[in-house]
N, C-alpha and C. Protein backbone atom coordinates (compact mmCIF):
# COMPACT_ATOMS: atom_id res chain seq x y z
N UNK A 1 0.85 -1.19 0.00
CA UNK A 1 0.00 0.00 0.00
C UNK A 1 0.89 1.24 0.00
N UNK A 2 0.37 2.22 -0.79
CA UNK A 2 1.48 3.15 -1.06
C UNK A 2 1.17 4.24 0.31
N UNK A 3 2.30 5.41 0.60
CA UNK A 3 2.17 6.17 1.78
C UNK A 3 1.22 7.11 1.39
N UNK A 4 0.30 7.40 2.15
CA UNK A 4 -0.62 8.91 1.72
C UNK A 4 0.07 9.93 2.87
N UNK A 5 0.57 10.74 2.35
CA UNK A 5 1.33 11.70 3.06
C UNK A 5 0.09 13.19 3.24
N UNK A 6 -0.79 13.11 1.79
CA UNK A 6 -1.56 14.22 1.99
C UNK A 6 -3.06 13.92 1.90
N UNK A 7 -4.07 14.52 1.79
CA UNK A 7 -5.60 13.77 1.36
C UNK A 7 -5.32 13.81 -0.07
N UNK A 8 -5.10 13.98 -0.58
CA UNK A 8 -4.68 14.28 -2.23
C UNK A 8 -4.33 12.44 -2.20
N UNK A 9 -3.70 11.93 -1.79
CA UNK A 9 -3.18 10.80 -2.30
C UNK A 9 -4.08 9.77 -2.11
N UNK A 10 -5.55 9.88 -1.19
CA UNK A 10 -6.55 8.96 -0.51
C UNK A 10 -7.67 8.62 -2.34
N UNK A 11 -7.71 7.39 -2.21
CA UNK A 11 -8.24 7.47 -3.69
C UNK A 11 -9.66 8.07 -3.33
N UNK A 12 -10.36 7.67 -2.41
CA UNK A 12 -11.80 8.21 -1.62
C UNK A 12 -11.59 9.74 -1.92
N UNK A 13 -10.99 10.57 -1.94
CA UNK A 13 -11.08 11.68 -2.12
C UNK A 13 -10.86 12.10 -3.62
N UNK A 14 -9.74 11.29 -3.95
CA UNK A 14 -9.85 11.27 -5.48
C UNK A 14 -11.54 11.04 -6.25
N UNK A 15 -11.79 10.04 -6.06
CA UNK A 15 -13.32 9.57 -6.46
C UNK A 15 -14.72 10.72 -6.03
N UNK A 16 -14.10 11.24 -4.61
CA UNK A 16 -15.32 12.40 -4.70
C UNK A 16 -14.96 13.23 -5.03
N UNK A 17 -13.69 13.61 -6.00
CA UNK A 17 -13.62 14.90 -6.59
C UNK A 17 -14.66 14.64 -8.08
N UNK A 18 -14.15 13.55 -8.52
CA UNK A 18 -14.47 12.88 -9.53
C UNK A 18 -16.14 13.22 -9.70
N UNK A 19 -17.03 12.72 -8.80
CA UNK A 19 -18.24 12.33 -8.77
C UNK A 19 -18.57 14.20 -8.52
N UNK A 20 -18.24 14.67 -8.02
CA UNK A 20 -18.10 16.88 -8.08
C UNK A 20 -18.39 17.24 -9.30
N UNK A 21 -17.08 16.81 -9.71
CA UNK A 21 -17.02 17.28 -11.13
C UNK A 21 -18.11 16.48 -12.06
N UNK A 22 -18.63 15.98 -12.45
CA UNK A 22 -19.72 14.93 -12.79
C UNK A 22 -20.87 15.68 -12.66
N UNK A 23 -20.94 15.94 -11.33
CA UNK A 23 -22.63 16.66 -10.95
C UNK A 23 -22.66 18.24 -11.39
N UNK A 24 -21.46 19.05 -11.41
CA UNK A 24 -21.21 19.73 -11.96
C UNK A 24 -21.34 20.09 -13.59
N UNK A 25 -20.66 19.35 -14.25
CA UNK A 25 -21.25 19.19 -15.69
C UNK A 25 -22.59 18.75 -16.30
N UNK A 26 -22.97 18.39 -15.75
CA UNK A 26 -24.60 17.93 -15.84
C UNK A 26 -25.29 19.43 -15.45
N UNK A 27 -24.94 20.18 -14.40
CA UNK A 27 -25.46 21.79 -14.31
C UNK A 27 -24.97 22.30 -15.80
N UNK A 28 -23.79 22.50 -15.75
CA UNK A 28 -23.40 23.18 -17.15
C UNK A 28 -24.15 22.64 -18.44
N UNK A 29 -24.29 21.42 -18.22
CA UNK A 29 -25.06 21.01 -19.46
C UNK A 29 -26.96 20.78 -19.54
N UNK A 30 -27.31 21.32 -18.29
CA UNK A 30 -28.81 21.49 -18.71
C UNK A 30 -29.26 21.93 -17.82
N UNK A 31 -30.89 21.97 -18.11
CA UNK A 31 -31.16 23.60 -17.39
C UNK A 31 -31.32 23.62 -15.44
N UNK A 32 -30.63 22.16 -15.08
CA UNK A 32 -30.26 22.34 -13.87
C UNK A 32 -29.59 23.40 -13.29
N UNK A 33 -28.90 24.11 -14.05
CA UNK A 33 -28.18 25.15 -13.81
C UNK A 33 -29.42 26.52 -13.13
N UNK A 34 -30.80 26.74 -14.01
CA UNK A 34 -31.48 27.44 -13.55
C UNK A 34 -32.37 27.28 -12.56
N UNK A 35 -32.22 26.02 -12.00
CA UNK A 35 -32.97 25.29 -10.45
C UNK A 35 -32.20 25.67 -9.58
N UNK A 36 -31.89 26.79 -9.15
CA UNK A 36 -30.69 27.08 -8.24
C UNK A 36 -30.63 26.31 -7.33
N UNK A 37 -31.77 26.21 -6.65
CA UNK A 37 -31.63 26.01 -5.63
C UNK A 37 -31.09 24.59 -5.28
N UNK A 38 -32.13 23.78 -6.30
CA UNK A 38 -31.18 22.43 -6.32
C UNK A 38 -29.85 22.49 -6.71
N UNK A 39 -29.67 23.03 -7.82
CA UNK A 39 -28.26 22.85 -7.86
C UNK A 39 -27.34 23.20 -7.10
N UNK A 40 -27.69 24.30 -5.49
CA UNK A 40 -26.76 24.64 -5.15
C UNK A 40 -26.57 23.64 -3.72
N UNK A 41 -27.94 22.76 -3.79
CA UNK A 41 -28.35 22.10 -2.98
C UNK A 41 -26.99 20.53 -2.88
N UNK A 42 -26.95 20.19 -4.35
CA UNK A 42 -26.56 19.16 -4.80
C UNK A 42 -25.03 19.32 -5.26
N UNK A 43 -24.39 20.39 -5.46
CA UNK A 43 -23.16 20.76 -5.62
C UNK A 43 -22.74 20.96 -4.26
N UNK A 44 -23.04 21.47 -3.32
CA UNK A 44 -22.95 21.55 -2.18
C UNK A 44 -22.97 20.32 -1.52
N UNK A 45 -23.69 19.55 -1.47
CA UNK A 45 -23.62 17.99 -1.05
C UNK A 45 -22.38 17.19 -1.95
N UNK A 46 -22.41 17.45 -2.87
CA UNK A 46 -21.23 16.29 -3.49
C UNK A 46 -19.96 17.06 -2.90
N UNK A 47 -19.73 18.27 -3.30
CA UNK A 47 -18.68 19.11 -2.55
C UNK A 47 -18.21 18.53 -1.45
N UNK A 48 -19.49 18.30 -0.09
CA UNK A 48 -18.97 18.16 0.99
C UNK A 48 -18.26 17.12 1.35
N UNK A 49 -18.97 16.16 0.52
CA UNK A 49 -17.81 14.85 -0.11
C UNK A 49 -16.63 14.97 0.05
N UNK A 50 -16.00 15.68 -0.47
CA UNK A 50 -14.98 15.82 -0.72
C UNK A 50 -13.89 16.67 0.13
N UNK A 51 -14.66 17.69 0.68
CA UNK A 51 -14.11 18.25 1.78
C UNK A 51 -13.99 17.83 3.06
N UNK A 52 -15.02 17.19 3.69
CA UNK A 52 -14.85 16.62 4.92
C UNK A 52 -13.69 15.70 4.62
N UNK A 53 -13.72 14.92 3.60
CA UNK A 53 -12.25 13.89 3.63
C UNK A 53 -11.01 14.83 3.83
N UNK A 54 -11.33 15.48 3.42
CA UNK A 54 -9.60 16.76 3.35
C UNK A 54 -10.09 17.07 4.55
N UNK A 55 -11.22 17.65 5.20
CA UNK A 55 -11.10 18.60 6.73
C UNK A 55 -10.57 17.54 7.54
N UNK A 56 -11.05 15.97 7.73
CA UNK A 56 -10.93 14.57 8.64
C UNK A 56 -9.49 14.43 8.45
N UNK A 57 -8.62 14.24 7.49
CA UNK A 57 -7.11 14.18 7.28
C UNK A 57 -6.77 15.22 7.88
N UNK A 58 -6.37 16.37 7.77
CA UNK A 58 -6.12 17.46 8.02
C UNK A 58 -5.99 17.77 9.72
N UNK A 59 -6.52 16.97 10.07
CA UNK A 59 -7.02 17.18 11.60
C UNK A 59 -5.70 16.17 12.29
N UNK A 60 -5.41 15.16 12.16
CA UNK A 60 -4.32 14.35 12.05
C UNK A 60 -4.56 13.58 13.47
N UNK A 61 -5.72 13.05 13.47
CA UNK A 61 -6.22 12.12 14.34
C UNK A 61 -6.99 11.06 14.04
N UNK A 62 -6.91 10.18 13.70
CA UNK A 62 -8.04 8.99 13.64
C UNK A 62 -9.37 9.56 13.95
N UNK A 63 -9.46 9.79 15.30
CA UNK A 63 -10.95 9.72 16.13
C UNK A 63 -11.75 10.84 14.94
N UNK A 64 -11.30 12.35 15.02
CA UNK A 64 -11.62 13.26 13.79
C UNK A 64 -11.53 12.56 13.17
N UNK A 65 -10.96 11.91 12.40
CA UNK A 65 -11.20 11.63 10.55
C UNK A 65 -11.91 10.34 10.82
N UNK A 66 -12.35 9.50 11.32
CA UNK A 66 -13.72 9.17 11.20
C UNK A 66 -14.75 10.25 11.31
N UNK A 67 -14.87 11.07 12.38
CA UNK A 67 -16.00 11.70 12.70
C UNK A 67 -16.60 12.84 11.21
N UNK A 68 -15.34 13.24 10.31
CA UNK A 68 -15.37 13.57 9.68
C UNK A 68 -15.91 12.80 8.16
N UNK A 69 -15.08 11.77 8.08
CA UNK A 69 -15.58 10.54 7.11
C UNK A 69 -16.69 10.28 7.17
N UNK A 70 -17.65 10.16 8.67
CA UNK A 70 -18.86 10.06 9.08
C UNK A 70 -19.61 11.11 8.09
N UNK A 71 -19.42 12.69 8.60
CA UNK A 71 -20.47 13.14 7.61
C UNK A 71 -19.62 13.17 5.80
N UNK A 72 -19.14 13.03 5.67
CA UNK A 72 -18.64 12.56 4.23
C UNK A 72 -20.00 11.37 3.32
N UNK A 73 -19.54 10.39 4.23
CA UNK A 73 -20.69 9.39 3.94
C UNK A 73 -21.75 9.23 3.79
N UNK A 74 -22.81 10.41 4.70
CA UNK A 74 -23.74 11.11 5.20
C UNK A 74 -23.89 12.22 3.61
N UNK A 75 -23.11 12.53 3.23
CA UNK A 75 -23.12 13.49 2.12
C UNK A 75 -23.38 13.05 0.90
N UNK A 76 -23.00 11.67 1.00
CA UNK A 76 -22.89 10.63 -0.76
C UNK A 76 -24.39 10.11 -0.27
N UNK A 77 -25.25 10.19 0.63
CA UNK A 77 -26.50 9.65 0.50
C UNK A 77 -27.19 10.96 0.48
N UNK A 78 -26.94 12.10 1.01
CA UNK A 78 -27.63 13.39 0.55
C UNK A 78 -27.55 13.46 -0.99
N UNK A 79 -26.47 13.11 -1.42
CA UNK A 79 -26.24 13.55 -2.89
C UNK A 79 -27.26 13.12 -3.49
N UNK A 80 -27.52 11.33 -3.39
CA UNK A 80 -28.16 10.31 -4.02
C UNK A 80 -29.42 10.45 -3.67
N UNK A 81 -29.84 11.53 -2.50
CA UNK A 81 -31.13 11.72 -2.61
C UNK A 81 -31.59 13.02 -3.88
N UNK A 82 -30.89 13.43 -3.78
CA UNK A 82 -31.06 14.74 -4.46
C UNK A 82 -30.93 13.89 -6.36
N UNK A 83 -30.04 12.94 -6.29
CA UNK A 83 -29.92 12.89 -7.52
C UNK A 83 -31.80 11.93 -8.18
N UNK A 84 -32.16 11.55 -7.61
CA UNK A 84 -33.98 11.43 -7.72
C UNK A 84 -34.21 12.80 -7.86
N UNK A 85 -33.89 14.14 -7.25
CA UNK A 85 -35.00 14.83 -7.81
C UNK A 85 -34.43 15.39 -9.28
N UNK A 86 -33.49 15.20 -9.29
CA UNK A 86 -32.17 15.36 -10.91
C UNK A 86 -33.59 15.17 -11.79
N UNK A 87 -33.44 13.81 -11.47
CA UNK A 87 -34.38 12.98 -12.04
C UNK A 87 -35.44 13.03 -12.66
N UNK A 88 -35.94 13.39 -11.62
CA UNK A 88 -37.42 13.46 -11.54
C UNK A 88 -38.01 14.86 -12.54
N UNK A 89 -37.00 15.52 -12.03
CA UNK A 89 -37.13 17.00 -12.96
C UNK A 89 -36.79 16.73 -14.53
N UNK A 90 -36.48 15.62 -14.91
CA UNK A 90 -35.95 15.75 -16.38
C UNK A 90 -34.82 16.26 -16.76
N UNK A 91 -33.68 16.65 -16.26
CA UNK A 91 -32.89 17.16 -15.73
C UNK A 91 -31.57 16.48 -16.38
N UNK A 92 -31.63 15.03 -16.10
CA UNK A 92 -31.01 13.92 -16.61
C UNK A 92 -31.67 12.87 -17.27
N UNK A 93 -31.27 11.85 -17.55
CA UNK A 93 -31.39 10.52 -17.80
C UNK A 93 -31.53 9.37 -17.17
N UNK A 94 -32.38 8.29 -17.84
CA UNK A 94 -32.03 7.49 -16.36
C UNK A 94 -30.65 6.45 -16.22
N UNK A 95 -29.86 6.65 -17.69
CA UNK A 95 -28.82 6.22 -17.82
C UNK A 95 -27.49 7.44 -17.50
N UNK A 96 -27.80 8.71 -17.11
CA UNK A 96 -26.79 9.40 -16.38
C UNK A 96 -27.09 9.15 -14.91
N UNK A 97 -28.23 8.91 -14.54
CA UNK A 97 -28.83 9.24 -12.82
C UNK A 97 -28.28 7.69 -12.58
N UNK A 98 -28.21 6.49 -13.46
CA UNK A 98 -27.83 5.28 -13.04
C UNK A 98 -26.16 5.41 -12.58
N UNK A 99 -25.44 6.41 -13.23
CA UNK A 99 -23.93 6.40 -13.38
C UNK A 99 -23.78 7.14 -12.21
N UNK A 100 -24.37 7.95 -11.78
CA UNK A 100 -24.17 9.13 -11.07
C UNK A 100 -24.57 8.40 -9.36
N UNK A 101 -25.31 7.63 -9.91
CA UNK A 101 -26.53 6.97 -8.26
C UNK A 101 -25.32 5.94 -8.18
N UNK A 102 -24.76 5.35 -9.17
CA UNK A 102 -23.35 3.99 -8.59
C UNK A 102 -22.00 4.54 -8.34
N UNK A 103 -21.98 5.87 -8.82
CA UNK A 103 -20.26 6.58 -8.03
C UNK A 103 -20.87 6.89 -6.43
N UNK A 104 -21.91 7.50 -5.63
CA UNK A 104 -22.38 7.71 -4.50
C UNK A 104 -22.24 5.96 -4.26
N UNK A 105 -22.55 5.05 -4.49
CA UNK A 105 -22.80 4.03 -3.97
C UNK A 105 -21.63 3.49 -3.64
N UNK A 106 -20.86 3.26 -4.45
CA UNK A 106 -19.47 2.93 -4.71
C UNK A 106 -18.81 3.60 -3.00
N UNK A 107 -18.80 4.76 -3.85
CA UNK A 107 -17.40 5.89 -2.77
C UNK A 107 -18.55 5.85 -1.26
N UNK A 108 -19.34 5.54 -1.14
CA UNK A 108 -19.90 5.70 0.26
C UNK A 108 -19.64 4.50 1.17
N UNK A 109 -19.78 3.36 0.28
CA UNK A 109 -18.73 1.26 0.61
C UNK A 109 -17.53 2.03 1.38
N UNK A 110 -16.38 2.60 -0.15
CA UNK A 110 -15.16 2.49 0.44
C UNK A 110 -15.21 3.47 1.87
N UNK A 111 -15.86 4.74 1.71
CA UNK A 111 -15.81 5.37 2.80
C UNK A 111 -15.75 5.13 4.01
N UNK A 112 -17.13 4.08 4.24
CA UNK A 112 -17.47 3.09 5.20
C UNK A 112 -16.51 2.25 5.14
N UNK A 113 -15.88 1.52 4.91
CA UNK A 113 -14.73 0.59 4.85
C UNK A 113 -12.95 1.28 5.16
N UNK A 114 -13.30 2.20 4.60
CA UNK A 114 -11.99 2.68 5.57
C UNK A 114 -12.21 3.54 6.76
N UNK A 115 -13.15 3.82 7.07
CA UNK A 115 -13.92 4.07 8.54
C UNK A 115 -13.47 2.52 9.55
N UNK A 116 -13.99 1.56 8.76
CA UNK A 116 -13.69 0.31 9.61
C UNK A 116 -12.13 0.15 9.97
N UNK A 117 -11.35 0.52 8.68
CA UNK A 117 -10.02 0.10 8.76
C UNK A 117 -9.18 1.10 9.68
N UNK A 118 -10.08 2.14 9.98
CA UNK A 118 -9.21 3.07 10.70
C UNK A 118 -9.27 2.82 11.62
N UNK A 119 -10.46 2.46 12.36
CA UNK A 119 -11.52 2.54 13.88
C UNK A 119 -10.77 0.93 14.67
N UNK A 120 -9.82 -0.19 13.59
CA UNK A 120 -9.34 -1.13 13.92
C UNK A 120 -7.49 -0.99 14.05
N UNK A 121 -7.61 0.12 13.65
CA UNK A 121 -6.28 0.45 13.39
C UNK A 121 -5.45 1.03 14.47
N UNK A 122 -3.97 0.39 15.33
CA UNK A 122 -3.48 0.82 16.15
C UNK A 122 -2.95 2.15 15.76
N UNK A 123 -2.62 2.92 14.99
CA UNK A 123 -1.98 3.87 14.59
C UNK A 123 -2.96 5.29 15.07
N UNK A 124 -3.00 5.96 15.91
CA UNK A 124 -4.32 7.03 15.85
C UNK A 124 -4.26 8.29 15.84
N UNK A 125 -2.87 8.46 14.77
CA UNK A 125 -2.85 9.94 14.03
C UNK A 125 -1.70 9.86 14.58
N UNK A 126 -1.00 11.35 13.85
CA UNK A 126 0.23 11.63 13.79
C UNK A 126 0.22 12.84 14.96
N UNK A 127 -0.76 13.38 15.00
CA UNK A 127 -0.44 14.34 16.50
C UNK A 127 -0.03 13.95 17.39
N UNK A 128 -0.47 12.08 17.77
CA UNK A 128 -0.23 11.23 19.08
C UNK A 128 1.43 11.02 18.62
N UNK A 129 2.10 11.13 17.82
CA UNK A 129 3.09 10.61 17.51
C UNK A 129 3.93 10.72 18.20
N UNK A 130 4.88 9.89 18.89
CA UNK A 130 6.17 10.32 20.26
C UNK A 130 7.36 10.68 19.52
N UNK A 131 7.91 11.74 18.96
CA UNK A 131 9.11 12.04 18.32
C UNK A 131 10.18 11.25 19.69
């Protein structure tokens, strides 16, 4: 397993930049863009994706970066609610809302799964660290 020295290197964060940018272009490309509110609803939720993983690292404690990963996870099922009303509005497809509903599904597993791997993990951040 390679070293993650920064959140940049966590593929989980990689993947919710990914799935950002995704929900993002779908605004640029139809008239989701003029539903503000959803859209700012739903850019804002995938966003947070992605930030809580960087705020939870950043903190340089285990206990935080679960608690943080926690609402991360919490954010990929906000998304996936919101992406039904995508939906529902005509907005998308049901072959973009299928692509879009399995990256939330996906990155919310690993999320949860390295939640497990942390919460089992003797290591509990680098602040505790004894130089």
């Amino acid at each position: 397993m390679p070293t993650v020295k920064q959140f940049e290197d966590l593929e989980i964060w990689k993947l919710a930049r990914i799935l950002c940018n995704d929900i993002n272009k779908v605004a640029v490309n139809t008239n989701l863009k003029s539903d503000y509110k959803l859209y700012s609803q739903i850019d804002g939720s995938s966003g947070s994706i992605m930030d809580n993983i960087a705020e939870g690292f950043e903190r340089n404690g285990n206990k935080e970066f679960i608690q943080f990963l926690s609402i991360s996870k919490a954010s990929c099922g906000e998304t996936r609610s919101q992406l039904y009303r995508v939906l529902d509005r005509n907005y998308i497809n049901e072959e973009k809302f299928n692509k879009l509903y399995d990256q939330t599904i996906v990155l919310g597993k690993m999320i949860g799964g390295f939640m497990n791997y942390l919460k089992k993990s003797d290591f509990k951040g680098s602040k505790y660290k004894v130089d």
